[in-house]
C-alpha atoms as a PDB file:
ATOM      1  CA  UNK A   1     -48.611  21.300 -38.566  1.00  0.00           C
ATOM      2  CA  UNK A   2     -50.901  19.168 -36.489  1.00  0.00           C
ATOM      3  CA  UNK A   3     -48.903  18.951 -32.754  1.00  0.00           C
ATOM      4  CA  UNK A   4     -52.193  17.047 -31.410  1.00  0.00           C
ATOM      5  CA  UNK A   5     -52.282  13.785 -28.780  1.00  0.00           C
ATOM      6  CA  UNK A   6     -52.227  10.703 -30.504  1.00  0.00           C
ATOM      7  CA  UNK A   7     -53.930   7.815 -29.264  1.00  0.00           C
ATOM      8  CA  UNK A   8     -51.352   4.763 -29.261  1.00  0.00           C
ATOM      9  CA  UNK A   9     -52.399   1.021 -29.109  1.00  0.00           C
ATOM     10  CA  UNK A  10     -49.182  -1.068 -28.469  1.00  0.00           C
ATOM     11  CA  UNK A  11     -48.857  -4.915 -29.632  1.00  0.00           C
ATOM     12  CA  UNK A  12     -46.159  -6.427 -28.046  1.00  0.00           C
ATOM     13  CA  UNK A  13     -45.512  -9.810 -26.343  1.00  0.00           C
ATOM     14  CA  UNK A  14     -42.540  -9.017 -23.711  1.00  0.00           C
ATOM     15  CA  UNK A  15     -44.043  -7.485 -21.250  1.00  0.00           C
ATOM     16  CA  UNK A  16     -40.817  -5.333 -20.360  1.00  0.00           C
ATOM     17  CA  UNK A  17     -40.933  -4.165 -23.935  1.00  0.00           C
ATOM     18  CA  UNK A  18     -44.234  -3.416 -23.826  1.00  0.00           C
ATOM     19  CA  UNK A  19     -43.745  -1.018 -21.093  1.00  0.00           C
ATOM     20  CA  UNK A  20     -40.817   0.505 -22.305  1.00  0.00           C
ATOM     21  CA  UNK A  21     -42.591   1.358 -25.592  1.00  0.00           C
ATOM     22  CA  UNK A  22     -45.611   2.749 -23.498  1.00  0.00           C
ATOM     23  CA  UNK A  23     -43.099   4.793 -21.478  1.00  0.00           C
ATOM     24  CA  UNK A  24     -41.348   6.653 -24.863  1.00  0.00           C
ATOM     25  CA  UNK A  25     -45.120   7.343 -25.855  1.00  0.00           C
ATOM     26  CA  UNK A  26     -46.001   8.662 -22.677  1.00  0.00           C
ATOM     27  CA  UNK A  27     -42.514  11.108 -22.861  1.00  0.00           C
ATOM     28  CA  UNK A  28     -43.564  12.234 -26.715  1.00  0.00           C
ATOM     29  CA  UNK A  29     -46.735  13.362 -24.970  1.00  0.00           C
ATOM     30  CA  UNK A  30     -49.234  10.506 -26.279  1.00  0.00           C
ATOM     31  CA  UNK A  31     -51.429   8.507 -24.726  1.00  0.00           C
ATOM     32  CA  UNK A  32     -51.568   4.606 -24.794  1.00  0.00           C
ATOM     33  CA  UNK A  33     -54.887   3.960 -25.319  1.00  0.00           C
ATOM     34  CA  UNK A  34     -54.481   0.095 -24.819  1.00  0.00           C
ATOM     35  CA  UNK A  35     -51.670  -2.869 -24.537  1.00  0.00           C
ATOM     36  CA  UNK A  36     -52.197  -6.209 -25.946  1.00  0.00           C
ATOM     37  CA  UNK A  37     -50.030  -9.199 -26.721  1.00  0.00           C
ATOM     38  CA  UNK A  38     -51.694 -10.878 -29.435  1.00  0.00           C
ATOM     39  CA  UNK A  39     -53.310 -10.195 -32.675  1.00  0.00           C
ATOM     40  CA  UNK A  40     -56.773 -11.134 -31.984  1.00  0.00           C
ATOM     41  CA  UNK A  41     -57.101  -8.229 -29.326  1.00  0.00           C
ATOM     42  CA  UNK A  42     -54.613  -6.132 -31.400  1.00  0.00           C
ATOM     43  CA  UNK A  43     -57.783  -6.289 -33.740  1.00  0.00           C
ATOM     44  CA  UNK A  44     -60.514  -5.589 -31.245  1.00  0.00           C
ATOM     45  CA  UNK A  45     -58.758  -2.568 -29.694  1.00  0.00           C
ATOM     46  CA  UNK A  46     -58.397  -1.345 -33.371  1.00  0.00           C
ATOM     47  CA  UNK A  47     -62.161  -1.876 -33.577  1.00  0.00           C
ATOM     48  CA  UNK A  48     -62.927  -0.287 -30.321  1.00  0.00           C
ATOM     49  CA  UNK A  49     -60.724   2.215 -29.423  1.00  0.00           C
ATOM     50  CA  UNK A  50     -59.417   3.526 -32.879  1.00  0.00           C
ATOM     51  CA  UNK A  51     -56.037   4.222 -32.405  1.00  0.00           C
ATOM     52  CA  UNK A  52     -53.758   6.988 -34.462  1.00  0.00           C
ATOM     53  CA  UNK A  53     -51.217   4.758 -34.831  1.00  0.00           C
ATOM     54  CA  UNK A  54     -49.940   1.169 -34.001  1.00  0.00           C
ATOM     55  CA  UNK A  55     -46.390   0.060 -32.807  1.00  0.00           C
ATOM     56  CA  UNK A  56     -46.550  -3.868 -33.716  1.00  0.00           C
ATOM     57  CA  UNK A  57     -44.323  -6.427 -32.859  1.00  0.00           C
ATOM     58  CA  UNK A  58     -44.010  -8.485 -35.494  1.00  0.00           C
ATOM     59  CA  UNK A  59     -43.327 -11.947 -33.211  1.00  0.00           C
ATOM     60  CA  UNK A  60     -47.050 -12.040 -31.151  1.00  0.00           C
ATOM     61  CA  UNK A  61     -48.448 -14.734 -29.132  1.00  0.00           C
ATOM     62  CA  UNK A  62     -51.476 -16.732 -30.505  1.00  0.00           C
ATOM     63  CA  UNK A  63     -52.402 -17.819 -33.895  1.00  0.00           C
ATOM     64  CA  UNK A  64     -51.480 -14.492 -35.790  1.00  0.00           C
ATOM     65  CA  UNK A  65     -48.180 -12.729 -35.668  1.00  0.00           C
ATOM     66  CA  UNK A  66     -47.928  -8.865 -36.061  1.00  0.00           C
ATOM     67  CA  UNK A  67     -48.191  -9.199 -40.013  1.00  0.00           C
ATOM     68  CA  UNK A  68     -51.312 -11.600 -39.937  1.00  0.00           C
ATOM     69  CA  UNK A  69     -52.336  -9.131 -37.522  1.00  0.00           C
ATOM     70  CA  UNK A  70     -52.066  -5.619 -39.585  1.00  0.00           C
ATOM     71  CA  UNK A  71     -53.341  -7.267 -43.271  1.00  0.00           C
ATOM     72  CA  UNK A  72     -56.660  -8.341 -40.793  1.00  0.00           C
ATOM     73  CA  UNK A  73     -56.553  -4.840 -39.203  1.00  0.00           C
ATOM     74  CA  UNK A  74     -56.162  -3.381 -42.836  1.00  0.00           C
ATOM     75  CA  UNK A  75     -59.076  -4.603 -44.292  1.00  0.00           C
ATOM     76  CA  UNK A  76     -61.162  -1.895 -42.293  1.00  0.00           C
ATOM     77  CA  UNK A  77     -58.954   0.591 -41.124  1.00  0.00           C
ATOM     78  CA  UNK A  78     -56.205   2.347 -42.666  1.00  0.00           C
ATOM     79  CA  UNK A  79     -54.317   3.472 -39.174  1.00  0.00           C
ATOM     80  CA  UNK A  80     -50.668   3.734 -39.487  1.00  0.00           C
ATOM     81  CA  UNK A  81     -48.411   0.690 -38.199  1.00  0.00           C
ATOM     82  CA  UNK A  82     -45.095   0.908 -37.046  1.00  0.00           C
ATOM     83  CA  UNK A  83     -43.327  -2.343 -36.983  1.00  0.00           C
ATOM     84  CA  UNK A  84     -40.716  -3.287 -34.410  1.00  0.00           C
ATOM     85  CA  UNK A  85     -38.516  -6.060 -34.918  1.00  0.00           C
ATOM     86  CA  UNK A  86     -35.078  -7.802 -33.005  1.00  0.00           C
ATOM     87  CA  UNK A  87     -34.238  -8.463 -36.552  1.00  0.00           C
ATOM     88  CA  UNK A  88     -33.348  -5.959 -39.327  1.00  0.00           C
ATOM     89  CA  UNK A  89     -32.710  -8.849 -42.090  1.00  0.00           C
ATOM     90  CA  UNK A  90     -35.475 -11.265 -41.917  1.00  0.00           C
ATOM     91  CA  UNK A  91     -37.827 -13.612 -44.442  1.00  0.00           C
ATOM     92  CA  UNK A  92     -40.699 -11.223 -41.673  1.00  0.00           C
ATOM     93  CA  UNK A  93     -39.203  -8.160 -42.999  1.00  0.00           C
ATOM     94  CA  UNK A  94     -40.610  -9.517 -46.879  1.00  0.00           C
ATOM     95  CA  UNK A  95     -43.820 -10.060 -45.508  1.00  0.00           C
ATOM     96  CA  UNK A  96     -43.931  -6.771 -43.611  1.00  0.00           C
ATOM     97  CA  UNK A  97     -43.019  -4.819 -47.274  1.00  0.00           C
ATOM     98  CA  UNK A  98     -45.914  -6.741 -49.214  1.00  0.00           C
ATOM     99  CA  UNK A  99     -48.255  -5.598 -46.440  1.00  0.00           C
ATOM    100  CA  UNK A 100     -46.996  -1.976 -45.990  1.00  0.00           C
ATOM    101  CA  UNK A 101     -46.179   0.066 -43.255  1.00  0.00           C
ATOM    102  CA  UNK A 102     -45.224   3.879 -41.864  1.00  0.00           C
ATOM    103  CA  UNK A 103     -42.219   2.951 -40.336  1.00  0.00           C
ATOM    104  CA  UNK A 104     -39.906  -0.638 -39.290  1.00  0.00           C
ATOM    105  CA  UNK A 105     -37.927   0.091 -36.216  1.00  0.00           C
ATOM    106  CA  UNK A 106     -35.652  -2.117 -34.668  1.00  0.00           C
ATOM    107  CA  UNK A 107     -35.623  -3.461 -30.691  1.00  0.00           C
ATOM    108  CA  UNK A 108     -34.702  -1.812 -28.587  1.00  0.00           C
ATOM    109  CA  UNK A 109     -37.004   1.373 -29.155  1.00  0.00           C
ATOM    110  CA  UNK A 110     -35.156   4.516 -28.949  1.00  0.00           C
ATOM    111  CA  UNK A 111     -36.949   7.492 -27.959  1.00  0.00           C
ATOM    112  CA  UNK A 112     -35.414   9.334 -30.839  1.00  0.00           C
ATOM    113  CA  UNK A 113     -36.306   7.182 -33.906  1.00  0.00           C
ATOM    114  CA  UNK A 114     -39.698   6.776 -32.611  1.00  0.00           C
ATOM    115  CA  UNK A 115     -40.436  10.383 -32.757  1.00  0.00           C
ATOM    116  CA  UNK A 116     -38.785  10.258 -36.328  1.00  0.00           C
ATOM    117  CA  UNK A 117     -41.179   7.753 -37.083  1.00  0.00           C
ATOM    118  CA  UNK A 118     -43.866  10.127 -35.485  1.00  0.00           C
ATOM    119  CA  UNK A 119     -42.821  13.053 -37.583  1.00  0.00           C
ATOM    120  CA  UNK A 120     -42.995  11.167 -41.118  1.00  0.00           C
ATOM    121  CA  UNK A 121     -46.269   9.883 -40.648  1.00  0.00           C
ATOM    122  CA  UNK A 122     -48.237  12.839 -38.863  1.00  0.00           C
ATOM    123  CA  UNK A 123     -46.136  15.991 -40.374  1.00  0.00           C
ATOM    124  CA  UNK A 124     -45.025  17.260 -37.044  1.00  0.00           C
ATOM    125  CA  UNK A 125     -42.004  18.103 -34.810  1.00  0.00           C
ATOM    126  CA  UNK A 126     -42.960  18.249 -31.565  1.00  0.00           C
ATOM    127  CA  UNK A 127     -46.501  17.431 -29.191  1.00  0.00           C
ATOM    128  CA  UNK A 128     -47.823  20.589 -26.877  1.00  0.00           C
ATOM    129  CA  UNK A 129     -49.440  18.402 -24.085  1.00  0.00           C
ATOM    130  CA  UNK A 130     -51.305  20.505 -21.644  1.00  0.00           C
ATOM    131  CA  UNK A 131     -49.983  20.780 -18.287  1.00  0.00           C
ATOM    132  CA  UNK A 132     -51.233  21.475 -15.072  1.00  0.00           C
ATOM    133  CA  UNK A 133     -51.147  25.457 -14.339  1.00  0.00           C
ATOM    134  CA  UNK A 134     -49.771  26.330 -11.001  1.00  0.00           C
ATOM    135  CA  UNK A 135     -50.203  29.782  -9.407  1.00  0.00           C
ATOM    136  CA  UNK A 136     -46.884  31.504  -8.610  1.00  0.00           C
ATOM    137  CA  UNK A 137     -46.507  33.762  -6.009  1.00  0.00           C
END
């Protein structure tokens, strides 16, 4: 089993979301390598920073929403997408199948189903993150 770090690039427009997605990564012992809000930079960080896996909003602001966004991201990088969406039945949802994905999670993001998410795509149950050793006694 690989219990490694991932590297985690969140797309999200609402800020507050944003954060609380970067917080439930942070607790599952990842790192957030960047936070964007639209797909243009979604597609840069992908290009720069080459994330493990992406948690996309699907609604984005700017030109390209979060399914725009992954079939331009797919064309040179095969990294993992988890889609969240406020809507479980949605024309999106369609669009998000014919594209392909690891996992569709619905807002809010629960700890829980994220690490579910986690576990199907990188064949793992739990992250050993390396803490900082304190002398006792």
């Amino acid at each position: 089993m690989n219990f490694s770090i991932k590297k985690v690039l969140i797309v999200e427009d609402d800020s507050l979301l944003s954060m609380v997605a970067e917080r439930l990564v942070q607790k599952m012992g990842h790192d957030v390598v960047a936070k964007v809000d639209n797909g243009r930079d979604a597609i840069a960080e992908v290009e720069e920073k080459n994330p493990d896996v992406i948690l996309m909003d699907i609604r984005l602001n700017g030109e390209l929403d979060g399914i725009d966004t992954v079939k331009e991201i797919k064309k040179k990088s095969s990294v993992p997408v988890i889609y969240l969406s406020g809507s479980s039945h949605s024309p999106s949802n369609v669009r998000a199948e014919e594209v392909g994905y690891a996992a569709f999670l619905q807002k809010p993001l629960q700890v829980d189903e994220l690490k579910k998410a986690f576990q199907k795509i990188f064949k793992t149950e739990r992250v050993v993150r390396p803490q900082n050793k304190k002398k006792i006694g």
